[in-house]
PDB file of N, CA and C in Angstrom:
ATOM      1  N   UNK A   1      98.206  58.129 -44.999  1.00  0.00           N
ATOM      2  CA  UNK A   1      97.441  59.344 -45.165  1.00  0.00           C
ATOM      3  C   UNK A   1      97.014  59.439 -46.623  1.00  0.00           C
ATOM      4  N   UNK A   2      96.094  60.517 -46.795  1.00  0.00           N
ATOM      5  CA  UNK A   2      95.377  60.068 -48.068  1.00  0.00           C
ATOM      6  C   UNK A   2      94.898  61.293 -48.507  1.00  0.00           C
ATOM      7  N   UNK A   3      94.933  62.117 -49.839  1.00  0.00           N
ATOM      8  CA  UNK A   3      94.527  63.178 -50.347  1.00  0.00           C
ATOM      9  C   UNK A   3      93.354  63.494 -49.867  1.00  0.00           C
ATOM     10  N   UNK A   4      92.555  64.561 -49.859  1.00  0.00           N
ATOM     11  CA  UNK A   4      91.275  64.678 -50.354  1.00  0.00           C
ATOM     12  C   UNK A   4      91.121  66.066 -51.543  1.00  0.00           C
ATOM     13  N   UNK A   5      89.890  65.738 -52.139  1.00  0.00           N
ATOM     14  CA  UNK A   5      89.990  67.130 -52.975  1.00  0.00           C
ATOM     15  C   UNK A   5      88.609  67.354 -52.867  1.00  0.00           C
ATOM     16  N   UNK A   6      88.228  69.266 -51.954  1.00  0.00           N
ATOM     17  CA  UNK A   6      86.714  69.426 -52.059  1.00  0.00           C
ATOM     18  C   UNK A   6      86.907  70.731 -52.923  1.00  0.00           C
ATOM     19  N   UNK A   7      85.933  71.311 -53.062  1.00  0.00           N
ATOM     20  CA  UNK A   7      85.633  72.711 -53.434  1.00  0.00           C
ATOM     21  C   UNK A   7      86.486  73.512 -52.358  1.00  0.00           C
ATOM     22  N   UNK A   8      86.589  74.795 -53.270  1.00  0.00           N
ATOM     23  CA  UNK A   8      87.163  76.307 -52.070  1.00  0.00           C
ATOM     24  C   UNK A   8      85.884  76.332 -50.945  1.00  0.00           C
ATOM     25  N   UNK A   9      84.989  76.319 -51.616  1.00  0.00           N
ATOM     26  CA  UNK A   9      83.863  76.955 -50.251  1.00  0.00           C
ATOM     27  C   UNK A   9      83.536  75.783 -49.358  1.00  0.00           C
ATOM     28  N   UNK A  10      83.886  74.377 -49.437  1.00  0.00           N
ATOM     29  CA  UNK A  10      83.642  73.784 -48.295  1.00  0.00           C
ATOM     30  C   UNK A  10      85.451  74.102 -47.659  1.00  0.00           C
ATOM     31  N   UNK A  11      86.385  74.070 -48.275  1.00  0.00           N
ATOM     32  CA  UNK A  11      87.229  73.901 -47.789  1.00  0.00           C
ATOM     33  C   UNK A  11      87.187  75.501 -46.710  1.00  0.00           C
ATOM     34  N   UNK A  12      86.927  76.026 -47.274  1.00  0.00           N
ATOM     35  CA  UNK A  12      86.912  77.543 -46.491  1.00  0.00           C
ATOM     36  C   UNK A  12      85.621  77.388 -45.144  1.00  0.00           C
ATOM     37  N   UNK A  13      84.635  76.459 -45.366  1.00  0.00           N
ATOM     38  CA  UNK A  13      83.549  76.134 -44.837  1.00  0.00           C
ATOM     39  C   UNK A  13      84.526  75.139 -43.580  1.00  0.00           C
ATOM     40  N   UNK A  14      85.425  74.111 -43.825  1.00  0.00           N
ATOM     41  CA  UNK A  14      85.922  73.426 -42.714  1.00  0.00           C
ATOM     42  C   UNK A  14      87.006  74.064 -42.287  1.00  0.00           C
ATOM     43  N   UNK A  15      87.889  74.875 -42.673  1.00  0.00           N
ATOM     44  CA  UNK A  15      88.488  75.778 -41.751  1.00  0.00           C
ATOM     45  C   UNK A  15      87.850  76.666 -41.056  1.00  0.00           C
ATOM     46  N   UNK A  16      86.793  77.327 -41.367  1.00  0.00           N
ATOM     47  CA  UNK A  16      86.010  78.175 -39.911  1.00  0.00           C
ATOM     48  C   UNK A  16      86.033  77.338 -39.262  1.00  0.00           C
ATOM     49  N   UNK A  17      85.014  75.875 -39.301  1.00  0.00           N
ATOM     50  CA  UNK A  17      84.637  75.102 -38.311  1.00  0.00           C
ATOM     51  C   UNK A  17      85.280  74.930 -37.029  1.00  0.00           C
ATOM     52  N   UNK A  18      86.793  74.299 -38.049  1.00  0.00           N
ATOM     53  CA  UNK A  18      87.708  73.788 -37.389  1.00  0.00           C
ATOM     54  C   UNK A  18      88.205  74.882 -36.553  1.00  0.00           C
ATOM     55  N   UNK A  19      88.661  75.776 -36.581  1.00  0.00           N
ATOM     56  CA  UNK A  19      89.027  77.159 -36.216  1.00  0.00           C
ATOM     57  C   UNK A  19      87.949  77.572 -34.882  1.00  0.00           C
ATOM     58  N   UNK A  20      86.975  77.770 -35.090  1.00  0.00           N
ATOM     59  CA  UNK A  20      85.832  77.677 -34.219  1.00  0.00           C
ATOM     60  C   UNK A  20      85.833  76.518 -32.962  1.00  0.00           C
ATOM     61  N   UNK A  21      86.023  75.367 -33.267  1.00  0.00           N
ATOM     62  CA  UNK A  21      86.651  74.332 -32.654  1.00  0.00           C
ATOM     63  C   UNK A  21      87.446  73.933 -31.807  1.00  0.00           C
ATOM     64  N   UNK A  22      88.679  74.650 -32.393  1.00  0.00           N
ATOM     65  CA  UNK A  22      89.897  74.683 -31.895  1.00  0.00           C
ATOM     66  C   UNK A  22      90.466  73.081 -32.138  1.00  0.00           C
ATOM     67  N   UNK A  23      90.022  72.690 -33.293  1.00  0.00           N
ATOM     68  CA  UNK A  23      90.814  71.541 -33.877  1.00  0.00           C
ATOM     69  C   UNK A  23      91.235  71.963 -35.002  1.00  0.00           C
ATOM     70  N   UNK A  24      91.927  71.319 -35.494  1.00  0.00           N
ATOM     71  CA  UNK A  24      92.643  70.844 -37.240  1.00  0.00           C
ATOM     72  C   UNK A  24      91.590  70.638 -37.883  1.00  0.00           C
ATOM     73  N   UNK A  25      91.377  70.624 -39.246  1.00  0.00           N
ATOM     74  CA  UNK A  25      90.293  70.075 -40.082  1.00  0.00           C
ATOM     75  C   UNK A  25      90.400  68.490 -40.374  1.00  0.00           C
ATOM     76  N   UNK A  26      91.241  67.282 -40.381  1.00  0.00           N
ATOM     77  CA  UNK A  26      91.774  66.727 -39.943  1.00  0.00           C
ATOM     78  C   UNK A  26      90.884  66.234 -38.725  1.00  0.00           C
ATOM     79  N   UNK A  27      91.442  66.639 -37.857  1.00  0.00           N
ATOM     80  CA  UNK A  27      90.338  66.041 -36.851  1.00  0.00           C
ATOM     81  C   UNK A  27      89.254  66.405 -36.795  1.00  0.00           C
ATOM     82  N   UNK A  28      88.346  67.478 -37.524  1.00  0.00           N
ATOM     83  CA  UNK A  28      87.037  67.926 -37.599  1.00  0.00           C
ATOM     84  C   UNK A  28      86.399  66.935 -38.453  1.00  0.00           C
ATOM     85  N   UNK A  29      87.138  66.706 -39.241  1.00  0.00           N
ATOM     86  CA  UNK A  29      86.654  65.244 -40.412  1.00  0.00           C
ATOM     87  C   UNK A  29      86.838  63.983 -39.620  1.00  0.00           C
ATOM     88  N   UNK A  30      87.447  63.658 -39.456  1.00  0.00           N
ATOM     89  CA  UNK A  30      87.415  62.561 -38.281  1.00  0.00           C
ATOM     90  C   UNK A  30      86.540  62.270 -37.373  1.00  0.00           C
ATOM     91  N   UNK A  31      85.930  63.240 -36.757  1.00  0.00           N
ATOM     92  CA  UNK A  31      84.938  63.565 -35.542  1.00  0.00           C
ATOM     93  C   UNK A  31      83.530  63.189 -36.678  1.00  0.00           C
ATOM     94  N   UNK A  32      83.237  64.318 -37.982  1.00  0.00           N
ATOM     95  CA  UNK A  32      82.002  64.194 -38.662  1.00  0.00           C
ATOM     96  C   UNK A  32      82.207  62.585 -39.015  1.00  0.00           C
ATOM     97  N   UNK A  33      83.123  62.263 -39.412  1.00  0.00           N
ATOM     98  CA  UNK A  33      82.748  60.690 -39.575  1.00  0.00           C
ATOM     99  C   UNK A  33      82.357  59.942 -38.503  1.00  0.00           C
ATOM    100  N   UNK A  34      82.741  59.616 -37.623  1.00  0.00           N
ATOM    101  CA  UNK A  34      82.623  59.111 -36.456  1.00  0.00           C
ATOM    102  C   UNK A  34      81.167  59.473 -35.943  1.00  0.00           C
ATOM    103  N   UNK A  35      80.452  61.054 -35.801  1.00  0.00           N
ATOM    104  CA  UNK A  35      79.263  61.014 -35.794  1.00  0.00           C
ATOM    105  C   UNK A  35      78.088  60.914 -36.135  1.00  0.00           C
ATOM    106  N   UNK A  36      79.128  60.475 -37.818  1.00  0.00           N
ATOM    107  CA  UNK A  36      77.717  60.325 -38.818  1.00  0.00           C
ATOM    108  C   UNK A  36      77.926  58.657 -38.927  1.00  0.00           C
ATOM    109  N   UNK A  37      78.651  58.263 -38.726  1.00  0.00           N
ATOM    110  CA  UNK A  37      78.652  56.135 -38.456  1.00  0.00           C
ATOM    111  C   UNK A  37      77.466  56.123 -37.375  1.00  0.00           C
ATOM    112  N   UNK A  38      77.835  56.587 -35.933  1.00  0.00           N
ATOM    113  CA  UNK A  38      76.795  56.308 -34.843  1.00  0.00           C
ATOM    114  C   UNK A  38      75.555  56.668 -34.975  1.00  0.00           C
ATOM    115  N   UNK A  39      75.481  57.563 -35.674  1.00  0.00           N
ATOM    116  CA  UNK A  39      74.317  57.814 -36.154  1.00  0.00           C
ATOM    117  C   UNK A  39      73.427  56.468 -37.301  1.00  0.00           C
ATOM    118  N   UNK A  40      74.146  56.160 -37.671  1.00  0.00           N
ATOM    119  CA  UNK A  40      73.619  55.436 -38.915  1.00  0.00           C
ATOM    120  C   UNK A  40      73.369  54.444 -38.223  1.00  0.00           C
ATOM    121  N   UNK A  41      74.713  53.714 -36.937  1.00  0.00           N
ATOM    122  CA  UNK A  41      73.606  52.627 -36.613  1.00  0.00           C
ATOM    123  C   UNK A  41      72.807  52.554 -35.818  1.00  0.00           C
ATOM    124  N   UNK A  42      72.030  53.837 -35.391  1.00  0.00           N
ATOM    125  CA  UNK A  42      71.035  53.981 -34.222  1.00  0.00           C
ATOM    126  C   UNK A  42      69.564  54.221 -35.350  1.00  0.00           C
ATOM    127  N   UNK A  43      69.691  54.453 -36.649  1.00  0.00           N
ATOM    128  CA  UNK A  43      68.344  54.561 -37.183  1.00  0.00           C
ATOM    129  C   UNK A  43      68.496  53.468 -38.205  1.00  0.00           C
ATOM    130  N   UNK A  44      67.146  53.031 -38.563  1.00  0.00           N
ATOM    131  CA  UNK A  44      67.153  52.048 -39.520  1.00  0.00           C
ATOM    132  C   UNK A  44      67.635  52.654 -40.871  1.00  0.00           C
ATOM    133  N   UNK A  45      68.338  51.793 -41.509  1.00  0.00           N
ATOM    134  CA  UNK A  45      68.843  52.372 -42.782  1.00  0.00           C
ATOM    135  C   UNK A  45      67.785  52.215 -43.803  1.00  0.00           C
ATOM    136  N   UNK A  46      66.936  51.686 -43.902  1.00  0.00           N
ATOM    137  CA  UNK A  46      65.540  51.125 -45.447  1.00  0.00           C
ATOM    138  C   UNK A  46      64.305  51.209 -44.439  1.00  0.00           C
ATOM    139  N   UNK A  47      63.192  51.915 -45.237  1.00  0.00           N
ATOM    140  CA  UNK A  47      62.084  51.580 -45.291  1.00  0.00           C
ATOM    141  C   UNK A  47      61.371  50.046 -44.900  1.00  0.00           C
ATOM    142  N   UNK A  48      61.884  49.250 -45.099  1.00  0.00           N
ATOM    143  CA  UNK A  48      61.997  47.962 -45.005  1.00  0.00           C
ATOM    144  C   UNK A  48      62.626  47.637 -43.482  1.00  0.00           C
ATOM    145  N   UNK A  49      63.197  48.324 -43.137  1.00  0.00           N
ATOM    146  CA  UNK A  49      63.808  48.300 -41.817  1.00  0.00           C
ATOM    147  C   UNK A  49      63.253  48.527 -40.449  1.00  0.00           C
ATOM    148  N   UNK A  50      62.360  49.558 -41.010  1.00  0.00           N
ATOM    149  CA  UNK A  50      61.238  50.232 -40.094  1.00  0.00           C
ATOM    150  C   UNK A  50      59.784  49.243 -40.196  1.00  0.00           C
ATOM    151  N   UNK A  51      59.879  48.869 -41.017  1.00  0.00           N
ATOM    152  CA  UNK A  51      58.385  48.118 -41.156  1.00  0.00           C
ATOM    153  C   UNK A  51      58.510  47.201 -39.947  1.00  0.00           C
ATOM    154  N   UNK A  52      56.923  46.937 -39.110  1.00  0.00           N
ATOM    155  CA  UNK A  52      56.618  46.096 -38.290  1.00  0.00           C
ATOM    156  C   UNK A  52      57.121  46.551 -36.540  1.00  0.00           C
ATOM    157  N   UNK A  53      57.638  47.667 -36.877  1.00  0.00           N
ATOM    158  CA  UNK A  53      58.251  49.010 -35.685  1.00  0.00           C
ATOM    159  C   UNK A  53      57.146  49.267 -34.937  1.00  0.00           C
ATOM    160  N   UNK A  54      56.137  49.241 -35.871  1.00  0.00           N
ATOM    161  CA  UNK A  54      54.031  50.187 -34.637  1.00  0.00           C
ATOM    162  C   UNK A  54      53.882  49.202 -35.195  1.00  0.00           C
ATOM    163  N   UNK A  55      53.715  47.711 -35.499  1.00  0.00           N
ATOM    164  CA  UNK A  55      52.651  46.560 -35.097  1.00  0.00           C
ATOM    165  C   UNK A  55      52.305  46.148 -33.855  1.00  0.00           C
ATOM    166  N   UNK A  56      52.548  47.230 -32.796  1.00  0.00           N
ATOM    167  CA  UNK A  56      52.484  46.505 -31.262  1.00  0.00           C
ATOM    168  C   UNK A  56      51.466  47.967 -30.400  1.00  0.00           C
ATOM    169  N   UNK A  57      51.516  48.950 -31.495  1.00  0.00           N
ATOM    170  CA  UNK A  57      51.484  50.315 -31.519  1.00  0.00           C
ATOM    171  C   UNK A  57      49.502  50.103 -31.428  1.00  0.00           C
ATOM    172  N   UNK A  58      48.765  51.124 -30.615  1.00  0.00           N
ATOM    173  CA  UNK A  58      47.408  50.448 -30.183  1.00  0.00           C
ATOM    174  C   UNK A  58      46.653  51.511 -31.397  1.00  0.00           C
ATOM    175  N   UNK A  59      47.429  52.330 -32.087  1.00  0.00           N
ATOM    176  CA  UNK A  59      46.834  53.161 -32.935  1.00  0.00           C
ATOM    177  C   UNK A  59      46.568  51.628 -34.680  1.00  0.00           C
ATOM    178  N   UNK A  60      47.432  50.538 -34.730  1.00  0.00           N
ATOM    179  CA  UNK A  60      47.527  49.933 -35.407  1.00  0.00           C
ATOM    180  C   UNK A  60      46.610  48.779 -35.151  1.00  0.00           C
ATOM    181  N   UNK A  61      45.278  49.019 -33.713  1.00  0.00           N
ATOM    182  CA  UNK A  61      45.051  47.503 -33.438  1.00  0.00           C
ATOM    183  C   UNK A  61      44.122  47.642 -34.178  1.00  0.00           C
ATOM    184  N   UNK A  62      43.421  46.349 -34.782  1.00  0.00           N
ATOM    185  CA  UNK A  62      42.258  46.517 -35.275  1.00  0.00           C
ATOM    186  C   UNK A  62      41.608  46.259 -36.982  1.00  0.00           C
ATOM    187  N   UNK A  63      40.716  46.370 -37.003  1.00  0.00           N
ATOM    188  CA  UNK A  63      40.711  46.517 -38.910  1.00  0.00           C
ATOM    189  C   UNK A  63      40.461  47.299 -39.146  1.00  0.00           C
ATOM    190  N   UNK A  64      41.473  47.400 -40.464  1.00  0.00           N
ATOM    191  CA  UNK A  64      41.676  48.950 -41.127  1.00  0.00           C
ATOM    192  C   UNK A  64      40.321  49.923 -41.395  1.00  0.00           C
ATOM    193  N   UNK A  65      39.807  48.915 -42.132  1.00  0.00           N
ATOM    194  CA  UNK A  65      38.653  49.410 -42.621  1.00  0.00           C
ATOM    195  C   UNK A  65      37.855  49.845 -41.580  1.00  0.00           C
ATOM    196  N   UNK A  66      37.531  49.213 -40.628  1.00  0.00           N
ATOM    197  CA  UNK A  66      36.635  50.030 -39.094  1.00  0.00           C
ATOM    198  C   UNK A  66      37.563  50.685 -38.864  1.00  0.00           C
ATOM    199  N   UNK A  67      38.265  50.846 -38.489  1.00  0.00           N
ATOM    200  CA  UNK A  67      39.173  52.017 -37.808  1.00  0.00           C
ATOM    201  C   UNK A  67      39.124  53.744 -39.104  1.00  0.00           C
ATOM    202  N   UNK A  68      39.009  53.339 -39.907  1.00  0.00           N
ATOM    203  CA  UNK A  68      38.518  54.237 -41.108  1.00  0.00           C
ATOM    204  C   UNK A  68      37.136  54.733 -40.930  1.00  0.00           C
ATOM    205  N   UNK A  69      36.895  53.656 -41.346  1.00  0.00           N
ATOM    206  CA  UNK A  69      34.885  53.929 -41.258  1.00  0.00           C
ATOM    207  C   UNK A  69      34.467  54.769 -39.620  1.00  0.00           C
ATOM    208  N   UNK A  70      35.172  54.360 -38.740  1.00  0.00           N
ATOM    209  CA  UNK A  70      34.374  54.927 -37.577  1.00  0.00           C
ATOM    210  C   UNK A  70      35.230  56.228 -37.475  1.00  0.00           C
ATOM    211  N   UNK A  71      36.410  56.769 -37.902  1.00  0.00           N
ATOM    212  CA  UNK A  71      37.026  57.778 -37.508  1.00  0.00           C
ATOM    213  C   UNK A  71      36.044  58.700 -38.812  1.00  0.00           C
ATOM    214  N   UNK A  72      35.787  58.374 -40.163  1.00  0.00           N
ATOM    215  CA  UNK A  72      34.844  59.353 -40.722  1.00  0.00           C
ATOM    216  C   UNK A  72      33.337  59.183 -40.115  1.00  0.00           C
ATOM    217  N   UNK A  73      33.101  58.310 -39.685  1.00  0.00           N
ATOM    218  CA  UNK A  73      31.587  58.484 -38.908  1.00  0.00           C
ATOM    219  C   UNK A  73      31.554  59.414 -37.785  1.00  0.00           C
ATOM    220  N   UNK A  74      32.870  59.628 -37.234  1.00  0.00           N
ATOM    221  CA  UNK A  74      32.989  60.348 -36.099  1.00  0.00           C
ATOM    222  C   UNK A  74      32.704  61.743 -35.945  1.00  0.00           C
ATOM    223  N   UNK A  75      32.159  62.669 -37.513  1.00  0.00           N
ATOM    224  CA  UNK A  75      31.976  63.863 -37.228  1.00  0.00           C
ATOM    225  C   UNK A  75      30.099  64.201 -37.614  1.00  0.00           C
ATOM    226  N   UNK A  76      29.631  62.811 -37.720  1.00  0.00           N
ATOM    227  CA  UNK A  76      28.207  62.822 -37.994  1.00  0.00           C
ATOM    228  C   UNK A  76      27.430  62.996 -36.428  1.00  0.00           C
TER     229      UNK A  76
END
């Protein structure tokens, strides 16, 4: 087991929770970790990660430049 040290107002902030809960804070921290891991590996973590995600995407087919040019021609 292992210290932690937060502020009064989160600590007062994870006893409502927990309380609300009907867990320990302890296991309320346990749980936020656990849902903030699954979380992390369901979205890409970098910018870099996401790239090449809409290259298949039909808003991306095409050349840029026509796809420009005809969407401002489009109100003439």
């Amino acid at each position: 087991m292992q210290n932690l040290q937060i502020s009064d107002q989160a600590a007062n902030q994870l006893h409502d929770m927990a309380a609300q809960m009907h867990v320990t804070g302890s296991e309320l921290i346990e749980r936020l970790i656990k849902k903030h891991r699954e979380e992390r590996i369901k979205q890409p973590e970098r910018l870099a990660d996401f790239a090449g995600l809409l290259a298949d995407s039909p808003s991306f087919v095409g050349n840029p430049l026509d796809i420009q040019k005809a969407m401002r021609d489009e109100w003439d």
